[in-house]
Protein backbone atom coordinates (compact mmCIF):
# COMPACT_ATOMS: atom_id res chain seq x y z
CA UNK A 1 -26.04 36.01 29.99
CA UNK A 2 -25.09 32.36 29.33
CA UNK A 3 -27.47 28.66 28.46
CA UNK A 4 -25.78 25.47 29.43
CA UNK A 5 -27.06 22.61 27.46
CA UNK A 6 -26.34 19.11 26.82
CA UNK A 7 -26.76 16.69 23.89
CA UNK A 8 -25.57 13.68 21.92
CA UNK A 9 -24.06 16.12 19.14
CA UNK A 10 -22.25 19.14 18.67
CA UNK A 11 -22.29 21.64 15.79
CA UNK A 12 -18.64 22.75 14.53
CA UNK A 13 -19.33 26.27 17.12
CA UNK A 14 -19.23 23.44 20.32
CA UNK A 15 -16.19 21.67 18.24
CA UNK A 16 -14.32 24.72 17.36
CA UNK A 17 -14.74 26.32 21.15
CA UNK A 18 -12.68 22.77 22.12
CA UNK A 19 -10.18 23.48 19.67
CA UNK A 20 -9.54 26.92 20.46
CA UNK A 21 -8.73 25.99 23.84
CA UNK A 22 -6.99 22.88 23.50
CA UNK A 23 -4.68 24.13 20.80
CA UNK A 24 -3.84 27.31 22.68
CA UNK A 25 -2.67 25.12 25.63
CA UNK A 26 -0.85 21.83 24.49
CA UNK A 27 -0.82 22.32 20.32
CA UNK A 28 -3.93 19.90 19.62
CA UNK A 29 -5.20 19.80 16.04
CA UNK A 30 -8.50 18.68 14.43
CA UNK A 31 -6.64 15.43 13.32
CA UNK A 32 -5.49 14.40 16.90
CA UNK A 33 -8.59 15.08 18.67
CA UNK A 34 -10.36 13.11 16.00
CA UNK A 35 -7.91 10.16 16.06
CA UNK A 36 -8.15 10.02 19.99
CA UNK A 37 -12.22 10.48 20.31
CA UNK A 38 -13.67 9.47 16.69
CA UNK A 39 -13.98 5.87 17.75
CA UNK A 40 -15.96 6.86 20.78
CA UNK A 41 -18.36 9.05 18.62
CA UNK A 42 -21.51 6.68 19.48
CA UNK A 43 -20.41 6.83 23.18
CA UNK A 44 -20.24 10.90 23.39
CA UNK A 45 -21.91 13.48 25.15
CA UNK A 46 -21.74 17.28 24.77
CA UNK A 47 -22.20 20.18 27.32
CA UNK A 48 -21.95 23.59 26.10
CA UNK A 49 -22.10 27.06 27.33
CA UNK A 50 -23.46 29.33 25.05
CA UNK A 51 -22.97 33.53 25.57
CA UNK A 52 -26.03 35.39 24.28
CA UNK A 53 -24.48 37.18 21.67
CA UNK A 54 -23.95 33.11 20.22
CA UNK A 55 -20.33 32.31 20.90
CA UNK A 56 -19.97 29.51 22.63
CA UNK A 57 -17.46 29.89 25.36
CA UNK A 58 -17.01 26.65 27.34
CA UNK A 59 -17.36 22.72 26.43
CA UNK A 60 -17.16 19.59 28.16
CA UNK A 61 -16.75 16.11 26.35
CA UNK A 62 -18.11 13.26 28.44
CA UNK A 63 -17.68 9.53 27.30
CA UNK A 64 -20.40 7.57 28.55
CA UNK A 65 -20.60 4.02 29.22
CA UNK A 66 -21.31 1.80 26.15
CA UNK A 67 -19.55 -1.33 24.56
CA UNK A 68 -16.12 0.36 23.90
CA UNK A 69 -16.06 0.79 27.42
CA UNK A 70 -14.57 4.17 28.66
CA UNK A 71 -10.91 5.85 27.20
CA UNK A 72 -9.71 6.93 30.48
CA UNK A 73 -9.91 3.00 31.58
CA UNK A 74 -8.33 1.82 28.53
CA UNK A 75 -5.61 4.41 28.05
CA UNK A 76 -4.18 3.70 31.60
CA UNK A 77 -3.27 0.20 30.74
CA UNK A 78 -0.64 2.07 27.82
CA UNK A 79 2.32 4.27 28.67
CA UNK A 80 3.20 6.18 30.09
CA UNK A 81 1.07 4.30 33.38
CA UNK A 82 0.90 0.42 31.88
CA UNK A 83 -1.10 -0.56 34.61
CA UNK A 84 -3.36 -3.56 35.30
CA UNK A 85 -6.51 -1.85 33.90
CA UNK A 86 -8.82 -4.15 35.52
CA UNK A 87 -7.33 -4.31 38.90
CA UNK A 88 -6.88 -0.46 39.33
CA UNK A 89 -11.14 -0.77 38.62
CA UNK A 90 -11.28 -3.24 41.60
CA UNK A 91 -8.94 -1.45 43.65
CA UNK A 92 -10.91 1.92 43.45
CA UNK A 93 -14.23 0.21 43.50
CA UNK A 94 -15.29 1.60 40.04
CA UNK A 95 -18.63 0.61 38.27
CA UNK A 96 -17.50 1.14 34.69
CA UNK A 97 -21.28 0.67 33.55
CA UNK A 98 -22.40 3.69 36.20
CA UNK A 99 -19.29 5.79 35.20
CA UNK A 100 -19.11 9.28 33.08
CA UNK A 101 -15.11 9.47 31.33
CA UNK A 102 -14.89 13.43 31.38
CA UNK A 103 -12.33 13.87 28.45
CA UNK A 104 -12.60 17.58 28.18
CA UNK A 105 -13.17 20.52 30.15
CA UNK A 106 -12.62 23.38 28.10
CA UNK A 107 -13.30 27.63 28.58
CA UNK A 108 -12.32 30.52 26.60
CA UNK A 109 -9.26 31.79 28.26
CA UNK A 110 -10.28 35.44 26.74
CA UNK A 111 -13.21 35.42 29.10
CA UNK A 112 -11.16 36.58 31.96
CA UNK A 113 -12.84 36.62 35.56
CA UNK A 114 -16.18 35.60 33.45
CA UNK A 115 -14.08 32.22 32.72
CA UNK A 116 -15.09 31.22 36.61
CA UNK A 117 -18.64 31.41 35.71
CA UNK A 118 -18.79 29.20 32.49
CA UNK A 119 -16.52 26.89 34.59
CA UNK A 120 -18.66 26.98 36.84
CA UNK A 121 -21.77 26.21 35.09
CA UNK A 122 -19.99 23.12 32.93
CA UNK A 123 -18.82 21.62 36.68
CA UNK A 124 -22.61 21.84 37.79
CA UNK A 125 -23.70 19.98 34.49
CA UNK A 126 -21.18 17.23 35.09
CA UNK A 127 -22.11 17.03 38.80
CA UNK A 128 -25.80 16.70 38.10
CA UNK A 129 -25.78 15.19 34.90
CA UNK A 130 -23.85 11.96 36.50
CA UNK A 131 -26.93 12.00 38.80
CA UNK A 132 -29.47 12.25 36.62
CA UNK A 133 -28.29 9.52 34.50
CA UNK A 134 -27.48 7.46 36.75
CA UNK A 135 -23.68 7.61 36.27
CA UNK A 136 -22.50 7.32 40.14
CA UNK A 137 -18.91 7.56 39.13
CA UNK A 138 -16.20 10.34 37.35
CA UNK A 139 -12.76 9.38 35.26
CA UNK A 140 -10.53 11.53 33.88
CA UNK A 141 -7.09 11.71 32.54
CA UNK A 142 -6.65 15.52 33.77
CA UNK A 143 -4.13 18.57 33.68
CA UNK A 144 -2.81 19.57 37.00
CA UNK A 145 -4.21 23.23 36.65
CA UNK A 146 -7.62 22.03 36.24
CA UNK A 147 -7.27 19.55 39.16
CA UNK A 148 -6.06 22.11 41.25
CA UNK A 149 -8.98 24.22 40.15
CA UNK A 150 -12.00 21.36 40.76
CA UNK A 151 -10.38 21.13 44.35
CA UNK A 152 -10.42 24.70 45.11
CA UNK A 153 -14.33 24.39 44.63
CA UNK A 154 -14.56 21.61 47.08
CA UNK A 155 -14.29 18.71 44.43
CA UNK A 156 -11.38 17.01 45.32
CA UNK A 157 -10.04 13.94 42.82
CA UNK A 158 -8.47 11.08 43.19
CA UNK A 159 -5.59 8.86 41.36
CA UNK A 160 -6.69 5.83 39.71
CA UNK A 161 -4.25 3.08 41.97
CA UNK A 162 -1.20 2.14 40.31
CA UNK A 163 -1.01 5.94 38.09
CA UNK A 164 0.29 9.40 39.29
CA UNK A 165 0.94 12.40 37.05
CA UNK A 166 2.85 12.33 33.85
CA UNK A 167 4.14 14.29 30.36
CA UNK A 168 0.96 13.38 28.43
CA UNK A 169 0.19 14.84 25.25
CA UNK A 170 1.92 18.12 26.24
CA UNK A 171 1.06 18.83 29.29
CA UNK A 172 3.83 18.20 31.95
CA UNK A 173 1.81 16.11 34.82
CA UNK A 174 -1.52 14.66 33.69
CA UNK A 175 -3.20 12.64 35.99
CA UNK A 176 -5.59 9.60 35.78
CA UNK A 177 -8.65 10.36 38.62
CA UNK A 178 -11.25 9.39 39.74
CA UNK A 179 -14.46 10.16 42.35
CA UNK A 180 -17.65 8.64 43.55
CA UNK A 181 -20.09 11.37 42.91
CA UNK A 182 -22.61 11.16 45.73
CA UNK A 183 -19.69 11.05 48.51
CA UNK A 184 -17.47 14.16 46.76
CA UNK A 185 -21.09 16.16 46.82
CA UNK A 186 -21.49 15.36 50.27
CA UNK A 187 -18.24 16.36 51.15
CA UNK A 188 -18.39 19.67 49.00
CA UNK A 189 -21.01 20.11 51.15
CA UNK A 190 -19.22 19.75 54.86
CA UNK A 191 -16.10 21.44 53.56
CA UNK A 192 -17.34 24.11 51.13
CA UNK A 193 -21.44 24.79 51.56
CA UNK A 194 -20.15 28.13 49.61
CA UNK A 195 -19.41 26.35 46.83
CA UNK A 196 -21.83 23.37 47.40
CA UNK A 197 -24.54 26.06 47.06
CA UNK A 198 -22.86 28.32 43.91
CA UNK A 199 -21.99 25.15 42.14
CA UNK A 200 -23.62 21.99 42.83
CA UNK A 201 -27.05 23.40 43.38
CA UNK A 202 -26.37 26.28 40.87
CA UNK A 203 -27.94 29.13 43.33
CA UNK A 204 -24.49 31.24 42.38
CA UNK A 205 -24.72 30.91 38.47
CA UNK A 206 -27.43 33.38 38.41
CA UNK A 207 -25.91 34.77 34.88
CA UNK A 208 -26.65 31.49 33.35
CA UNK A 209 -29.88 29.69 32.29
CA UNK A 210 -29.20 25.90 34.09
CA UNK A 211 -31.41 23.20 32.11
CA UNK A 212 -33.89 21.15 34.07
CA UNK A 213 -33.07 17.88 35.00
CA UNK A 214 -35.28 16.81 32.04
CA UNK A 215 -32.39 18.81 30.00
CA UNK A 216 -29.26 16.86 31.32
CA UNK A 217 -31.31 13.34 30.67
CA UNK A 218 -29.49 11.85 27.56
CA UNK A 219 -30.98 9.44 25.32
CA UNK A 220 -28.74 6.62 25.03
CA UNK A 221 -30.75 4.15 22.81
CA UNK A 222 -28.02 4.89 19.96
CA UNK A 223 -24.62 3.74 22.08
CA UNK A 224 -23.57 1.02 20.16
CA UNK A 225 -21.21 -1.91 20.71
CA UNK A 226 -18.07 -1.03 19.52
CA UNK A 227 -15.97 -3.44 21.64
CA UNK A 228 -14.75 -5.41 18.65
CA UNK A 229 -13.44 -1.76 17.41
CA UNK A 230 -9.66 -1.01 17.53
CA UNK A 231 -8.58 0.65 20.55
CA UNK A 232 -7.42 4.70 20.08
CA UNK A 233 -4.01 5.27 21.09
CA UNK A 234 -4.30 9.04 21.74
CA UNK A 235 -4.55 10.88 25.06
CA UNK A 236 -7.32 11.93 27.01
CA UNK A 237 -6.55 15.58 28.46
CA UNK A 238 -8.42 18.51 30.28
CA UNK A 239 -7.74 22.09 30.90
């Protein structure tokens, strides 16, 4: 059995689940992921899937909208994209202020066929955590595997104008995306009800103890204004 929960913190079990992951696929240390999310720290967001036996197996960092504004939105105006920031926000019709920046999406990759359920179960926090915090939007600077992966579920993402996939912190085509969450549930829905049901309404992820929506509610009284703070130059990657 599995527990999916979310908070404003995460012990060094949540931390060192990220690490394992993101080291085995691209080299990432403790430094680097500390130089590229540290200044977001106030802005953060944890989800966590915890096996009963107390390992936890899968993580998900979300940035959430505060007065840094979101990584995804300012790493796109660096190389290797350099685009106009703010005009790839107008283009796509983004609400920065109603937007979740998923930086991470990370599962044991020792869990085998069990990996699909923990993915699983951190995709349905993401998809109804946005909607019970009123976060109507996704960003994410993302691998190509996981891409893939979130479309074969029915979730479907797409480029942020102006960006397409490049060699980003090791990975050989990261991508900046984006999606409006109520239309890419409603189309998971026409295109994949399989999925739509397993995932998004979490009838499938009977091995895993889903929080209430009273659960995925984050307190955000302590995001800060950090928009005076100097922007992190280190990439934003999932697997």
């Amino acid at each position: 059995m599995y527990r999916l929960t979310m908070g404003r913190s995460a012990d060094a079990s949540v931390r060192r689940c990220e690490l394992d992951v993101l080291a085995h696929w691209y080299g990432d240390t403790e430094q680097l992921l500390d130089e590229a999310y540290g200044g977001y720290a106030d802005q953060t967001a944890f989800l966590a899937v915890e096996r009963d036996d107390g390992l936890v197996v899968g993580v998900s960092r979300v940035i959430i909208p505060g007065g840094r504004g979101l990584k995804t939105l300012a790493d796109i105006g660096s190389p290797p994209w350099s685009v106009d920031a703010p005009r790839a926000v107008s283009a796509a019709g983004l609400d920065p202020d109603h937007t979740w920046d998923i930086a991470t999406i990370t599962v044991r990759r020792e869990l085998g066929a069990a990996g699909r359920v923990v993915a699983g179960a951190l995709y349905y926090g993401l998809i109804n955590g946005t909607r019970v915090n009123d976060c109507s939007w996704i960003v994410a600077i993302i691998d190509r595997r996981a891409r893939s992966l979130l479309s074969m579920v029915g979730l479907p993402l797409h480029a942020i104008p102006g960006t397409a996939p490049e060699l980003y912190m090791g990975s050989p085509a990261c991508a900046p995306v984006y999606a409006h969450m109520p239309t890419l549930v409603d189309m998971q829905r026409a295109s994949d009800p399989e999925a739509h049901r397993l995932i998004t309404l979490g009838h499938g992820l009977t091995d895993v103890l889903l929080p209430d929506d009273e659960g995925l509610a984050l307190d955000t009284r302590d995001v800060v204004d950090l928009s005076a703070a100097e922007s992190s130059s280190s990439e934003v990657k999932n697997v």
